[in-house]
N, C-alpha and C. Protein backbone atom coordinates (compact mmCIF):
# COMPACT_ATOMS: atom_id res chain seq x y z
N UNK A 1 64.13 18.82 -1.45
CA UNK A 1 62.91 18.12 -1.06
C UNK A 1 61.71 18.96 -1.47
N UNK A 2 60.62 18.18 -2.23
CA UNK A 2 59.38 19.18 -2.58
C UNK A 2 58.93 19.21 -1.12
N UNK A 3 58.06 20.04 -1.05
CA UNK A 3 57.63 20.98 -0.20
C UNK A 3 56.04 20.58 -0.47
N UNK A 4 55.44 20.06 0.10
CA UNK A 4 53.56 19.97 -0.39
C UNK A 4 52.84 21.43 0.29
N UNK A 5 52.43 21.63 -0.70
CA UNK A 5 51.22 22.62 -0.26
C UNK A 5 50.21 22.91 -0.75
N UNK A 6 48.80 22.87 0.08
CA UNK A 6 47.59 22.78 -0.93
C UNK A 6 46.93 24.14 -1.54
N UNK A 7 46.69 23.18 -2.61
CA UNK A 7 46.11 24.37 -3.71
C UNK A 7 44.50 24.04 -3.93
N UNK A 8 44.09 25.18 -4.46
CA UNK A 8 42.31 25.39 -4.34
C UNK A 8 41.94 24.75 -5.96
N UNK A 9 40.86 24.12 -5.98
CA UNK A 9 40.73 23.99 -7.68
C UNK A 9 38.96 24.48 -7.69
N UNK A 10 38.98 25.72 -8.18
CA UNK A 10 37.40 26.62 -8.10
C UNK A 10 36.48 25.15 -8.76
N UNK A 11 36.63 24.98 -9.74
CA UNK A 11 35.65 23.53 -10.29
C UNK A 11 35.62 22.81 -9.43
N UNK A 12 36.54 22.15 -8.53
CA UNK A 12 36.04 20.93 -7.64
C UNK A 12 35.48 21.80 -6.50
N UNK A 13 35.92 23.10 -5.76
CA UNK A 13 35.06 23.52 -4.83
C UNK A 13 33.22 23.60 -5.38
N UNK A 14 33.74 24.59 -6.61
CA UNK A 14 31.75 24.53 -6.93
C UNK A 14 31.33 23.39 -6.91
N UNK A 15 31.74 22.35 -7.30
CA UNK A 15 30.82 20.96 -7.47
C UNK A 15 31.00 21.10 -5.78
N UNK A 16 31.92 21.00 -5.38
CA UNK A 16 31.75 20.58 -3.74
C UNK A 16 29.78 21.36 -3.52
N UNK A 17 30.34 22.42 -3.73
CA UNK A 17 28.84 23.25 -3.38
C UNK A 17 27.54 22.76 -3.34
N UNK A 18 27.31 22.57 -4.99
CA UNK A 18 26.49 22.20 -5.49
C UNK A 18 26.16 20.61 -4.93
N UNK A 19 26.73 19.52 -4.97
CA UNK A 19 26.39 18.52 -4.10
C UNK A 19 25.56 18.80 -2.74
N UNK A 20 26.35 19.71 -2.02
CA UNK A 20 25.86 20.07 -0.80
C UNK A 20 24.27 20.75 -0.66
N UNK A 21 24.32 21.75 -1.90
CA UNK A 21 23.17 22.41 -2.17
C UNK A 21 21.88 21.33 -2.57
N UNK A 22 22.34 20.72 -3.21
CA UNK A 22 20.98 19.28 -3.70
C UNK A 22 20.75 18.53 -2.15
N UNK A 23 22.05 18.04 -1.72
CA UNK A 23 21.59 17.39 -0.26
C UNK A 23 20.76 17.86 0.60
N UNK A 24 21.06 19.34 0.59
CA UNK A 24 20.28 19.94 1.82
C UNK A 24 18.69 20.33 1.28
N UNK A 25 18.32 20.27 -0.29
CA UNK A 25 17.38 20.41 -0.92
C UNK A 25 16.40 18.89 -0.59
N UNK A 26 17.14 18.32 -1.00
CA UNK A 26 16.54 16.72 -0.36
C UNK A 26 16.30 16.25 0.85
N UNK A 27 16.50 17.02 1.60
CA UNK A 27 16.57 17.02 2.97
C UNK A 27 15.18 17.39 3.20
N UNK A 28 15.29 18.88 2.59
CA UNK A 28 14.06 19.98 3.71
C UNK A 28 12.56 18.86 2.65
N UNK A 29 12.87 18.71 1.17
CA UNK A 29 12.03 17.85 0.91
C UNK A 29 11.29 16.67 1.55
N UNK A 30 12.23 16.08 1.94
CA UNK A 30 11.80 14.58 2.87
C UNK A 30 10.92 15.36 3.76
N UNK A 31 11.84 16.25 4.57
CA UNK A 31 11.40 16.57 5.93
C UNK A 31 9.45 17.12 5.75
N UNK A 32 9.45 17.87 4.44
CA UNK A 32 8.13 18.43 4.23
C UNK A 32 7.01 17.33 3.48
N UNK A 33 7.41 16.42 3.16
CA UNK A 33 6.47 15.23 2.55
C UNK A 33 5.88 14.94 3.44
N UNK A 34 4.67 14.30 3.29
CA UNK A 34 3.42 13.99 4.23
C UNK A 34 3.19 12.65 4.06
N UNK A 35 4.49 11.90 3.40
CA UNK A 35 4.39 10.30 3.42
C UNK A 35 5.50 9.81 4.71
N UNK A 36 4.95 8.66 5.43
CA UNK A 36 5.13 8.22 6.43
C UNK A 36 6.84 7.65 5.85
N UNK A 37 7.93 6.95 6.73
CA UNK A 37 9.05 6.42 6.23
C UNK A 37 8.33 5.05 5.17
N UNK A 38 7.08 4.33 5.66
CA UNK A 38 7.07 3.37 4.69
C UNK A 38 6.64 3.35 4.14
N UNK A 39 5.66 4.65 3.61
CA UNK A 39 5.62 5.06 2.49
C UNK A 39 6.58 4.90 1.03
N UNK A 40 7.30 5.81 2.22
CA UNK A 40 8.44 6.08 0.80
C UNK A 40 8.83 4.74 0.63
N UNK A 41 9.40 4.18 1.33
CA UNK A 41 10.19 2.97 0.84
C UNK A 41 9.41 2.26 0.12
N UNK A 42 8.16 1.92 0.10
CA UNK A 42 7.09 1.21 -1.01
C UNK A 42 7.32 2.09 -2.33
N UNK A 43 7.64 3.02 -2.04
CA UNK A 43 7.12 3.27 -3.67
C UNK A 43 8.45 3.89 -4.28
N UNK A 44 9.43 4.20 -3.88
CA UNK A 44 10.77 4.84 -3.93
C UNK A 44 11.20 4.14 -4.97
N UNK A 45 10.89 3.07 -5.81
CA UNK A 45 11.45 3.11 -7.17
C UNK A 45 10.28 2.83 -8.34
N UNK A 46 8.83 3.60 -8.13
CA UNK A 46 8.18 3.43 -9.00
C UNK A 46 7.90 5.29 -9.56
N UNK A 47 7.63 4.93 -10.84
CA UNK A 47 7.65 6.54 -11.54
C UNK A 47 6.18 7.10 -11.34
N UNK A 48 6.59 8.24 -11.60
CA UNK A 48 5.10 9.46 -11.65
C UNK A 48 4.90 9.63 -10.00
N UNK A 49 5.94 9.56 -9.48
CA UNK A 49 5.09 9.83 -8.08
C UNK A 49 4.26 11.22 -7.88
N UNK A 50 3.52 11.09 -7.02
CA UNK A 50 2.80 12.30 -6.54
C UNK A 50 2.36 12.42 -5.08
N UNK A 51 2.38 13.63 -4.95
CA UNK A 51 1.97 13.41 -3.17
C UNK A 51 0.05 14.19 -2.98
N UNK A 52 -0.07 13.09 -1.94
CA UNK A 52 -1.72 13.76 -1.24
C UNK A 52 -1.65 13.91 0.05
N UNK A 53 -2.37 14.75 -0.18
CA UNK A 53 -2.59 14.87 1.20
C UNK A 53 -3.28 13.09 2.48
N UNK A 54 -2.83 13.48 3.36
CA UNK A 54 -3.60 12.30 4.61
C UNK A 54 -4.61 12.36 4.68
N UNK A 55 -5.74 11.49 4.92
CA UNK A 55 -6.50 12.40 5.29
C UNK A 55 -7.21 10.85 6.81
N UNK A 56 -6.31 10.44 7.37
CA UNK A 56 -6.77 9.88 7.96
C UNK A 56 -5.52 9.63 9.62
N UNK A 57 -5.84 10.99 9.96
CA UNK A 57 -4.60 11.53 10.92
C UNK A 57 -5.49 10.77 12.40
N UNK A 58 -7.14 10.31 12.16
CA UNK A 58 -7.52 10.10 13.85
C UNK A 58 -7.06 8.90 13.46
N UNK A 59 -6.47 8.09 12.68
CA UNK A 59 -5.95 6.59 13.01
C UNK A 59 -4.86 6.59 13.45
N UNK A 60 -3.76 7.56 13.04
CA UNK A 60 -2.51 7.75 14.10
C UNK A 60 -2.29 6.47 15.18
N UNK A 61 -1.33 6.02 15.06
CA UNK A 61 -0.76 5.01 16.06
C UNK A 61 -1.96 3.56 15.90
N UNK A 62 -2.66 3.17 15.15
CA UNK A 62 -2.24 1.43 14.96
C UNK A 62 -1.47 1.11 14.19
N UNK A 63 -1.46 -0.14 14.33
CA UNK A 63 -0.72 -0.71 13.62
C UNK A 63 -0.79 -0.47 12.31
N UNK A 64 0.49 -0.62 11.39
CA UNK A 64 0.47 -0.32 10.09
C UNK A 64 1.40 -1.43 9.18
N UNK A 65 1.19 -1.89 8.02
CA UNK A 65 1.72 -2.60 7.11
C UNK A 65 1.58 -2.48 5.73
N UNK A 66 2.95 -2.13 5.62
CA UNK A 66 3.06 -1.87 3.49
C UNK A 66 3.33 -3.94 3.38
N UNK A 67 2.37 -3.76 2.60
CA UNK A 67 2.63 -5.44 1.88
C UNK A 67 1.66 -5.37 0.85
N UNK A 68 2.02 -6.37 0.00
CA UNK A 68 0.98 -6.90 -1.33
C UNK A 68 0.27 -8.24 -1.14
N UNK A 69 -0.95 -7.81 -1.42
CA UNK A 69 -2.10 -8.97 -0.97
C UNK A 69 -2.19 -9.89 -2.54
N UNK A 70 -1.45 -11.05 -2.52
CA UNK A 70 -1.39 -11.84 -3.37
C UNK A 70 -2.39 -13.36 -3.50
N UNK A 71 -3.33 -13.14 -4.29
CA UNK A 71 -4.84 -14.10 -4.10
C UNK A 71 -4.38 -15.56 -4.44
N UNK A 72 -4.80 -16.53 -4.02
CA UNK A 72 -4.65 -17.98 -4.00
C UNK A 72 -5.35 -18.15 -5.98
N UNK A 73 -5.76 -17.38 -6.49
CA UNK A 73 -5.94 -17.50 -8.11
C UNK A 73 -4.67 -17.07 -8.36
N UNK A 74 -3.15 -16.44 -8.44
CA UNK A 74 -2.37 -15.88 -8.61
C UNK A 74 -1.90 -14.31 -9.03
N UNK A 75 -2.81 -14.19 -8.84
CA UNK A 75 -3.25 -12.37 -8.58
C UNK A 75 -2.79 -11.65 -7.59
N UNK A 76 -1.87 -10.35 -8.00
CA UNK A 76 -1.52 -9.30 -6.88
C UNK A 76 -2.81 -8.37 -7.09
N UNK A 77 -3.42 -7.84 -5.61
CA UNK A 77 -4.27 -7.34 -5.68
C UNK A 77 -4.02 -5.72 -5.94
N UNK A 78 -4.63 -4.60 -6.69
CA UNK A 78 -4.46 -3.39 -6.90
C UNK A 78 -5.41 -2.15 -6.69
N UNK A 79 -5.43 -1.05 -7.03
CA UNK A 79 -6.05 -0.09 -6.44
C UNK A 79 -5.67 0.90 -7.49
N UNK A 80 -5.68 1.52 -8.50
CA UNK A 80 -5.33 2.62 -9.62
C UNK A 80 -5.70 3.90 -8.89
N UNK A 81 -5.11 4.69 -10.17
CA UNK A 81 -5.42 6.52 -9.86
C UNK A 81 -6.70 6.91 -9.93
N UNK A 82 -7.56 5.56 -11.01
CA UNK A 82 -8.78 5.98 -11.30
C UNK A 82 -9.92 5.35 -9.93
N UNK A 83 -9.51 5.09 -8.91
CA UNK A 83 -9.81 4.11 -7.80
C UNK A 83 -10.52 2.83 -8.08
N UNK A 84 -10.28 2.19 -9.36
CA UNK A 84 -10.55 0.72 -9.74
C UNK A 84 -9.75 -0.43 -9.66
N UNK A 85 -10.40 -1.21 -9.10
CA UNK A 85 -9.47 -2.41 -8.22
C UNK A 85 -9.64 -3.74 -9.56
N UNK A 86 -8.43 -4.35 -9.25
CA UNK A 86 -7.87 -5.22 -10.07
C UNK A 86 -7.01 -6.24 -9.48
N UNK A 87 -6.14 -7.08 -10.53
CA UNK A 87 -5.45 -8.06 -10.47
C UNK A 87 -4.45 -7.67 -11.15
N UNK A 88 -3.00 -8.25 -10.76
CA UNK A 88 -1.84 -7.72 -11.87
C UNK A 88 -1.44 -9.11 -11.44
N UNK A 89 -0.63 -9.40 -12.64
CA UNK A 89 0.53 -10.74 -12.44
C UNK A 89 2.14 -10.47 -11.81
N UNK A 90 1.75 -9.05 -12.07
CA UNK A 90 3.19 -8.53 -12.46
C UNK A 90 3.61 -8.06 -10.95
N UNK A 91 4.68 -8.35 -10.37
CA UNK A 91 4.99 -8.18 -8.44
C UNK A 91 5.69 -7.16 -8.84
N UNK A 92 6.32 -6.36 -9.63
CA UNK A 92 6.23 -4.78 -9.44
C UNK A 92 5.47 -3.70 -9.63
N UNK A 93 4.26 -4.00 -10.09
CA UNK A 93 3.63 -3.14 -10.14
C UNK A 93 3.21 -2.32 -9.14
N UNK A 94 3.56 -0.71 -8.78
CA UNK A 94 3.05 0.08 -8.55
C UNK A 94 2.29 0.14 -7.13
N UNK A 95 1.13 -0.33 -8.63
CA UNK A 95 -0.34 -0.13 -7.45
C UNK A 95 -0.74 -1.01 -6.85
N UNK A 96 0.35 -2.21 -6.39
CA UNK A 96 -0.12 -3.69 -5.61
C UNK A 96 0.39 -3.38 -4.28
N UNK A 97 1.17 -2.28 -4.07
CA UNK A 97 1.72 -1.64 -2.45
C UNK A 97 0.55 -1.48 -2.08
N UNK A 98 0.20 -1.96 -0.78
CA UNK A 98 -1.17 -1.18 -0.29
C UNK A 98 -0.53 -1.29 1.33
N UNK A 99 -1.22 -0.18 2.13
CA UNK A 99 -1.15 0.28 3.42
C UNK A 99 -2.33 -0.57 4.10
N UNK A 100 -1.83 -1.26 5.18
CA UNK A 100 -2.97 -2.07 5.68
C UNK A 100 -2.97 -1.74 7.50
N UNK A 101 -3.98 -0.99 7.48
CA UNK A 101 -3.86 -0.55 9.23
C UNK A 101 -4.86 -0.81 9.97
N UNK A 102 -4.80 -1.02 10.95
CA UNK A 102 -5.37 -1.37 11.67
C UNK A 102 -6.13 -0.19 12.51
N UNK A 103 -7.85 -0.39 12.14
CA UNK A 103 -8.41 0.70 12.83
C UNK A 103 -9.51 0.59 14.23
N UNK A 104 -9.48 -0.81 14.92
CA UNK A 104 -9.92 -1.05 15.73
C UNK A 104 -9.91 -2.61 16.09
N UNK A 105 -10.22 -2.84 17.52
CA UNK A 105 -9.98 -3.89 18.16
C UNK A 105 -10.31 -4.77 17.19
N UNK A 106 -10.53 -6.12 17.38
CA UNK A 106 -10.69 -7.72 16.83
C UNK A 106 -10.57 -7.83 15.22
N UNK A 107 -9.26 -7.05 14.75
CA UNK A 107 -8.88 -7.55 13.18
C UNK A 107 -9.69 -6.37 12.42
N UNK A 108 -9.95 -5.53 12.67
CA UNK A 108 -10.80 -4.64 11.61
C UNK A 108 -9.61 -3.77 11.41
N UNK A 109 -9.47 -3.83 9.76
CA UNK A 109 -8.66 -2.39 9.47
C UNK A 109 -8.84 -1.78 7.95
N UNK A 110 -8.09 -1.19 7.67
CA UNK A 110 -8.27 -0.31 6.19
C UNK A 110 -7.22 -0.52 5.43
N UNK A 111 -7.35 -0.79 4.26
CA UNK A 111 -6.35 -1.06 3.24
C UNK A 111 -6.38 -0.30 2.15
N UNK A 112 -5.46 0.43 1.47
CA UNK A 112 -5.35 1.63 1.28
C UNK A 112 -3.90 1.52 -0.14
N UNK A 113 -4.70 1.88 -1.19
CA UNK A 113 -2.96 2.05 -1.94
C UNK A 113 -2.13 3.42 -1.82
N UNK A 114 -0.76 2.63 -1.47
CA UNK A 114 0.07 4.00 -1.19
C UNK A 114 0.25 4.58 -2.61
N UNK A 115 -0.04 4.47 -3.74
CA UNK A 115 0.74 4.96 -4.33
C UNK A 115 -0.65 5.65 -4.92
N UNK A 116 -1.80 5.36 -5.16
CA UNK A 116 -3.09 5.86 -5.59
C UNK A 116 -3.87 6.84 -4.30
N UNK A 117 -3.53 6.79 -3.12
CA UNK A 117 -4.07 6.76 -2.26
C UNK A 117 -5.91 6.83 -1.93
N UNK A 118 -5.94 5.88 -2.78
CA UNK A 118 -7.70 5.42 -2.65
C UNK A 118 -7.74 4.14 -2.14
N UNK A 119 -8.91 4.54 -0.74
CA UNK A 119 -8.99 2.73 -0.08
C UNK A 119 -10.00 2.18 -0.77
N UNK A 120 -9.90 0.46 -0.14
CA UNK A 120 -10.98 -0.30 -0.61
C UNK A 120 -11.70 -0.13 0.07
N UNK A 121 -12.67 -0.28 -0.43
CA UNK A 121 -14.36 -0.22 0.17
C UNK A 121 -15.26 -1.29 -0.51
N UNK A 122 -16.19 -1.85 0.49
CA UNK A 122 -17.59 -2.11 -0.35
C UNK A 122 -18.54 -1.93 0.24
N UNK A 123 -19.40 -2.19 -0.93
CA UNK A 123 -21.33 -1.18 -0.71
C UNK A 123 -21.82 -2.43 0.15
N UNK A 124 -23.22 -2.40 -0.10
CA UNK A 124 -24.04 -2.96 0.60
C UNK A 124 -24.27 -4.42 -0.51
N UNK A 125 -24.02 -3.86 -1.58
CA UNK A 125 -24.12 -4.91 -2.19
C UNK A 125 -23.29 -5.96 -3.00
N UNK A 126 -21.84 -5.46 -2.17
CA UNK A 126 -20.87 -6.39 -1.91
C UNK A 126 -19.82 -6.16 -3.04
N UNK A 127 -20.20 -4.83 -4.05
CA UNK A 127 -19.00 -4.31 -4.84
C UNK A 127 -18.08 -3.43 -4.74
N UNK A 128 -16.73 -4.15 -4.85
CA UNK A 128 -15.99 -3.42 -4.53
C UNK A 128 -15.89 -2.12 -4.83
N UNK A 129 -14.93 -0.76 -4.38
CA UNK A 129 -14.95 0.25 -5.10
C UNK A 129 -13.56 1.33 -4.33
N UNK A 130 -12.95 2.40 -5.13
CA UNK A 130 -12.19 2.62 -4.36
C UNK A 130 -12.21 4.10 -3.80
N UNK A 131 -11.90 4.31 -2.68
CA UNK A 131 -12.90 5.63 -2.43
C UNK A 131 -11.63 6.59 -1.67
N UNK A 132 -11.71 7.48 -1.92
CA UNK A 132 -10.61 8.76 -1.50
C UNK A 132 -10.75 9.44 -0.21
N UNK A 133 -12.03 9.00 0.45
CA UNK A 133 -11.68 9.33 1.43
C UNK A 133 -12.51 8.08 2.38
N UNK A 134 -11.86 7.84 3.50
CA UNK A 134 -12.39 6.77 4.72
C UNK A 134 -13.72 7.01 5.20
N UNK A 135 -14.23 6.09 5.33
CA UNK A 135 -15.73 5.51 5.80
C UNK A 135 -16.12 4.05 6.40
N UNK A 136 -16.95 3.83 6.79
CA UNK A 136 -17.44 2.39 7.46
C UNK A 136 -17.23 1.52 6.54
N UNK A 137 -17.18 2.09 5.34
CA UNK A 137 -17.32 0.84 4.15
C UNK A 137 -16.08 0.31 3.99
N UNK A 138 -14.88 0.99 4.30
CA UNK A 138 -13.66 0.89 4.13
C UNK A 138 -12.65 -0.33 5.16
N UNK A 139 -13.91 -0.61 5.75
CA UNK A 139 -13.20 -1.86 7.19
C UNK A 139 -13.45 -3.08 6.87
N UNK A 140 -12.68 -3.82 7.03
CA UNK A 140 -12.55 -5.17 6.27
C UNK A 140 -12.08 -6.04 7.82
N UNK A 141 -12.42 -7.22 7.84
CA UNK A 141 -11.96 -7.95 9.13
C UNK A 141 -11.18 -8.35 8.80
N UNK A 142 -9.73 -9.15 9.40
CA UNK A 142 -8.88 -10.18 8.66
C UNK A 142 -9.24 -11.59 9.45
N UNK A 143 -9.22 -12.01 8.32
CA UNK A 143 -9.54 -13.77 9.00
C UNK A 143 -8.49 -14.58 8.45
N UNK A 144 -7.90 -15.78 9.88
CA UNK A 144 -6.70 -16.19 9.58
C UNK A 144 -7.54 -17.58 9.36
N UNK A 145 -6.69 -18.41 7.91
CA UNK A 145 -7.50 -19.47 7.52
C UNK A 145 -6.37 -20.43 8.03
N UNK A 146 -6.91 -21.92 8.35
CA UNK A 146 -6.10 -22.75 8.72
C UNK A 146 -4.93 -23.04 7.53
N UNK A 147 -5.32 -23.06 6.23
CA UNK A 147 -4.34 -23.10 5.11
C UNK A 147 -2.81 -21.81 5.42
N UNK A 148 -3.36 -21.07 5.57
CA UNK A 148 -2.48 -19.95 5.89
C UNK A 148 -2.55 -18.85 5.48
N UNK A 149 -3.37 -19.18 4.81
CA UNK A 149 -3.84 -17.73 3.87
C UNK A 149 -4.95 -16.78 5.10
N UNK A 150 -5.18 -16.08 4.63
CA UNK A 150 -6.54 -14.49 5.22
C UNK A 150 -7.12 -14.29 4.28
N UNK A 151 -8.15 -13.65 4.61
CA UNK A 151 -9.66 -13.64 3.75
C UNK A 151 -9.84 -12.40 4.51
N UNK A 152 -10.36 -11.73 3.68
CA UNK A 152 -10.91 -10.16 4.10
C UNK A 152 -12.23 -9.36 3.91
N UNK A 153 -13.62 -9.69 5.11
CA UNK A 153 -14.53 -9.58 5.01
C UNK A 153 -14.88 -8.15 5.50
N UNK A 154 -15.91 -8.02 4.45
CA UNK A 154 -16.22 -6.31 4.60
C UNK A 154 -16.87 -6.38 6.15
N UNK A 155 -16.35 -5.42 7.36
CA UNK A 155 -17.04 -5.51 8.47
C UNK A 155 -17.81 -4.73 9.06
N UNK A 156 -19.01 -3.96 7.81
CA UNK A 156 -20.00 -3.46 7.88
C UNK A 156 -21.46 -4.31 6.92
N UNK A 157 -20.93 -5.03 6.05
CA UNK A 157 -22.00 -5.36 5.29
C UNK A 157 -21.94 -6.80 5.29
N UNK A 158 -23.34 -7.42 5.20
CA UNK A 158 -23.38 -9.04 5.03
C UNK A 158 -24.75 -8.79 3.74
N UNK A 159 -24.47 -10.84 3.39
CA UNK A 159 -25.78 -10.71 2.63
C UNK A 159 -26.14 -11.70 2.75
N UNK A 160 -27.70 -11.53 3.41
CA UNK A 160 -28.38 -13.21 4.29
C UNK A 160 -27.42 -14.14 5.33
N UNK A 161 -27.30 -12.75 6.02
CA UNK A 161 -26.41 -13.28 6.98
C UNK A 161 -24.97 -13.82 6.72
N UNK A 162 -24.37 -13.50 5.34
CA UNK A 162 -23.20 -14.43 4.99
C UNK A 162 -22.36 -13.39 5.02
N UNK A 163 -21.11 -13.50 5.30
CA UNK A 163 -19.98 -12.50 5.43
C UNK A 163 -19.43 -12.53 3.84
N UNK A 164 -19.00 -11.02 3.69
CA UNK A 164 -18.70 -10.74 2.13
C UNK A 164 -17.50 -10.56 1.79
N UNK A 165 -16.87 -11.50 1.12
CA UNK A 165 -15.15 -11.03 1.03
C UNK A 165 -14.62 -9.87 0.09
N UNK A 166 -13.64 -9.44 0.37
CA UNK A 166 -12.67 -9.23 -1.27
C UNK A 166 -12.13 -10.40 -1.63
N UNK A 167 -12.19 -10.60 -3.08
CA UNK A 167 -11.95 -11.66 -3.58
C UNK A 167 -11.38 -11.67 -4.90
N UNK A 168 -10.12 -11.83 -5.78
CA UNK A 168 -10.24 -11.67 -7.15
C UNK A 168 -10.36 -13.21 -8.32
N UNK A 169 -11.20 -12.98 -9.21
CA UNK A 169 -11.66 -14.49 -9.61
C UNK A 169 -10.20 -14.71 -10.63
N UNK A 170 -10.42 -16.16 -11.04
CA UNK A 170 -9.22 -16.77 -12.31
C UNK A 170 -8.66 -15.37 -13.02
N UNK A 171 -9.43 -14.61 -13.30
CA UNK A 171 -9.24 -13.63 -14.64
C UNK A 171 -8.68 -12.23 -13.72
N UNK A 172 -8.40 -11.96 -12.67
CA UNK A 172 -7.99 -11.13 -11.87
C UNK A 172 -8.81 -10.14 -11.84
N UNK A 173 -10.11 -10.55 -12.25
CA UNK A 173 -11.40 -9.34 -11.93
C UNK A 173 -11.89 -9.38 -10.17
N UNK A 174 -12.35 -8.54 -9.97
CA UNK A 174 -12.93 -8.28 -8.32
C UNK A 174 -14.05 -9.14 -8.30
N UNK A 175 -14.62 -10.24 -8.00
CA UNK A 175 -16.09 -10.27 -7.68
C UNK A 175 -16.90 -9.65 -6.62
N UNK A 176 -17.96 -9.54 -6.82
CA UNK A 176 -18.66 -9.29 -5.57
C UNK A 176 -19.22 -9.84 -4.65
N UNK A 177 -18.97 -9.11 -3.36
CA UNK A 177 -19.05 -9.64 -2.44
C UNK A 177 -20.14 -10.83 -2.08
N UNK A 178 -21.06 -10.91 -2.84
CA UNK A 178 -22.58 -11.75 -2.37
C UNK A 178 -21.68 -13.38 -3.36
N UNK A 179 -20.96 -13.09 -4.18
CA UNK A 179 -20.57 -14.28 -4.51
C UNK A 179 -19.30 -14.91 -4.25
N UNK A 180 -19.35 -14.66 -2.79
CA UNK A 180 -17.87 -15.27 -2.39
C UNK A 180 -18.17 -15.67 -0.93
N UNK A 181 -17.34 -16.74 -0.80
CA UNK A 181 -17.44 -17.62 0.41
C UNK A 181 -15.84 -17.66 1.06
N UNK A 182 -16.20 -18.06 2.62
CA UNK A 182 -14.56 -18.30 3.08
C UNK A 182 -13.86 -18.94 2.58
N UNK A 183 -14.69 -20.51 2.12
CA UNK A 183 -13.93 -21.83 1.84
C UNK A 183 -13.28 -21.20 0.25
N UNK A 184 -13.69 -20.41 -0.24
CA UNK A 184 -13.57 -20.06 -2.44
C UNK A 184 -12.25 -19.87 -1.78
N UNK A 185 -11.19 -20.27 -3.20
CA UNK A 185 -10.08 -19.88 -3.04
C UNK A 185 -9.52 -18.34 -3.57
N UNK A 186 -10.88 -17.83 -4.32
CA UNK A 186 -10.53 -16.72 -4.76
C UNK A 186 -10.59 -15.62 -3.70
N UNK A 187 -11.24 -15.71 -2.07
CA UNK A 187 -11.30 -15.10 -1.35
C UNK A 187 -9.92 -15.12 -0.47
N UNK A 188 -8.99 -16.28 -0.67
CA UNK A 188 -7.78 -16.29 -0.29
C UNK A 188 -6.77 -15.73 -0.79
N UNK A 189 -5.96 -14.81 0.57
CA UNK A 189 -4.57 -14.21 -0.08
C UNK A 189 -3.48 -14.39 1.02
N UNK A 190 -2.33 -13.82 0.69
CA UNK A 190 -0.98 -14.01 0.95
C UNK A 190 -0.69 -12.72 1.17
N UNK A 191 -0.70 -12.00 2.62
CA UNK A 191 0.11 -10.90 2.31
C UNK A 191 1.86 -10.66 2.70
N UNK A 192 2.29 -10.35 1.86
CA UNK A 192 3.52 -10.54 1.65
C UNK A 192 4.52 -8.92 1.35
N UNK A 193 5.41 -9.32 2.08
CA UNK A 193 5.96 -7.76 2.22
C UNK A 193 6.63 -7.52 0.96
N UNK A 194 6.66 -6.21 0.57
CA UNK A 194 7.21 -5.85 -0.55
C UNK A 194 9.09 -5.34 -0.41
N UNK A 195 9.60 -5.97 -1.84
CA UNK A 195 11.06 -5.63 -2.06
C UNK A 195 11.37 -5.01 -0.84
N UNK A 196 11.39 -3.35 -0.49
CA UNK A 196 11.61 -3.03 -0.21
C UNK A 196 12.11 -2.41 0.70
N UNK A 197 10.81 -3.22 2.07
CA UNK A 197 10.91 -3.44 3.24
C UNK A 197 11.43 -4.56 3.76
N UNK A 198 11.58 -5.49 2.79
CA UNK A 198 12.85 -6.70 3.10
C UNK A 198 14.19 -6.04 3.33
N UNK A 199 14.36 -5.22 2.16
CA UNK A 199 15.50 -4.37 2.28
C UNK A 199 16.05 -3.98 3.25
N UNK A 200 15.09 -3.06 3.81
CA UNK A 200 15.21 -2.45 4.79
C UNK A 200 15.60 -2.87 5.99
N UNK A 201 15.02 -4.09 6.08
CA UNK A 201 15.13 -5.11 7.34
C UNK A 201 16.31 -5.54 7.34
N UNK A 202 17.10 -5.54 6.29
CA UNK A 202 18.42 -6.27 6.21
C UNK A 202 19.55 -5.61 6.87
């Protein structure tokens, strides 16, 4: 009768190692990143990542949402490295993840790309712009439209009394704020959760 007895094979132990060694490397990594869990999951299969710093730690604990704000013209709304806001067609792109939190009572919050980390903002004179670090300009109200869509009015600035949206026109350019109304459909969007956090949910 053979007799079993185990034998060592040095190649499969080192790989054993080495697996172990990357895991625990990926580990202390996660653990030291300064992106939130839904962070990562928004952006966990787009390239060039890079990390920044937070810089908006007194908002801690509202509410928070990774989704893509998709405009009633058919436009995903965006946010680049260079902090210039746009339109993409394209539902993987990147820079259409945006962080949408909530920074005070009755619908006011900040929307923010995770992957650029520059929020939206607008001036006084209702153009958009994207700015690296948080300010008054950066608060947007959400307004729920009977269609179903939200509209997102800057909730520091008006002009002649008229509330100023983000809005992107036919051509997926930004207009400004003085030329946009609730009823425009270009002030209407869809926010809609991304791949990923469906995933997740599953």
């Amino acid at each position: 009768m053979r007799i079993w007895t185990p034998s060592w094979n040095l190649r499969n132990a080192l790989s054993g190692l080495c697996v172990h060694a990357i895991f625990l490397l990926s580990s202390i990594c996660v653990a030291w990143s300064d992106r939130t869990p839904e962070q990562l999951a928004a952006i966990m299969n787009c390239s060039k990542h890079e990390r920044h710093a937070r810089n908006y730690d007194y908002m801690e604990g509202g509410d928070v949402r990774i989704r893509q704000l998709f405009s009633r013209t058919q436009w995903f709304l965006t946010i680049d490295d260079n902090g210039q806001i746009n339109g993409t067609q394209d539902p993987t792109n990147c820079y259409s993840v945006l962080e949408i939190r909530t920074v005070s009572e009755g619908g006011v919050l900040a929307i923010k790309g995770v992957k650029s980390q520059y929020y939206i903002s607008m001036n006084r004179t209702g153009q958009l712009q994207g700015k690296r670090n948080y300010n008054d300009n950066c608060n947007f109200k959400e307004v729920f439209l009977e269609n179903y869509f939200n509209a997102y009015s800057s909730a520091k600035w008006t002009r002649n009394s008229r509330e100023m949206f983000i809005a992107l026109s036919q051509k997926g350019r930004p207009l400004r704020g003085r030329k946009t109304r609730r009823e425009h459909v270009a002030s209407h969007f869809i926010p809609m959760k991304c791949r990923e956090e469906e995933r997740r949910a599953d």
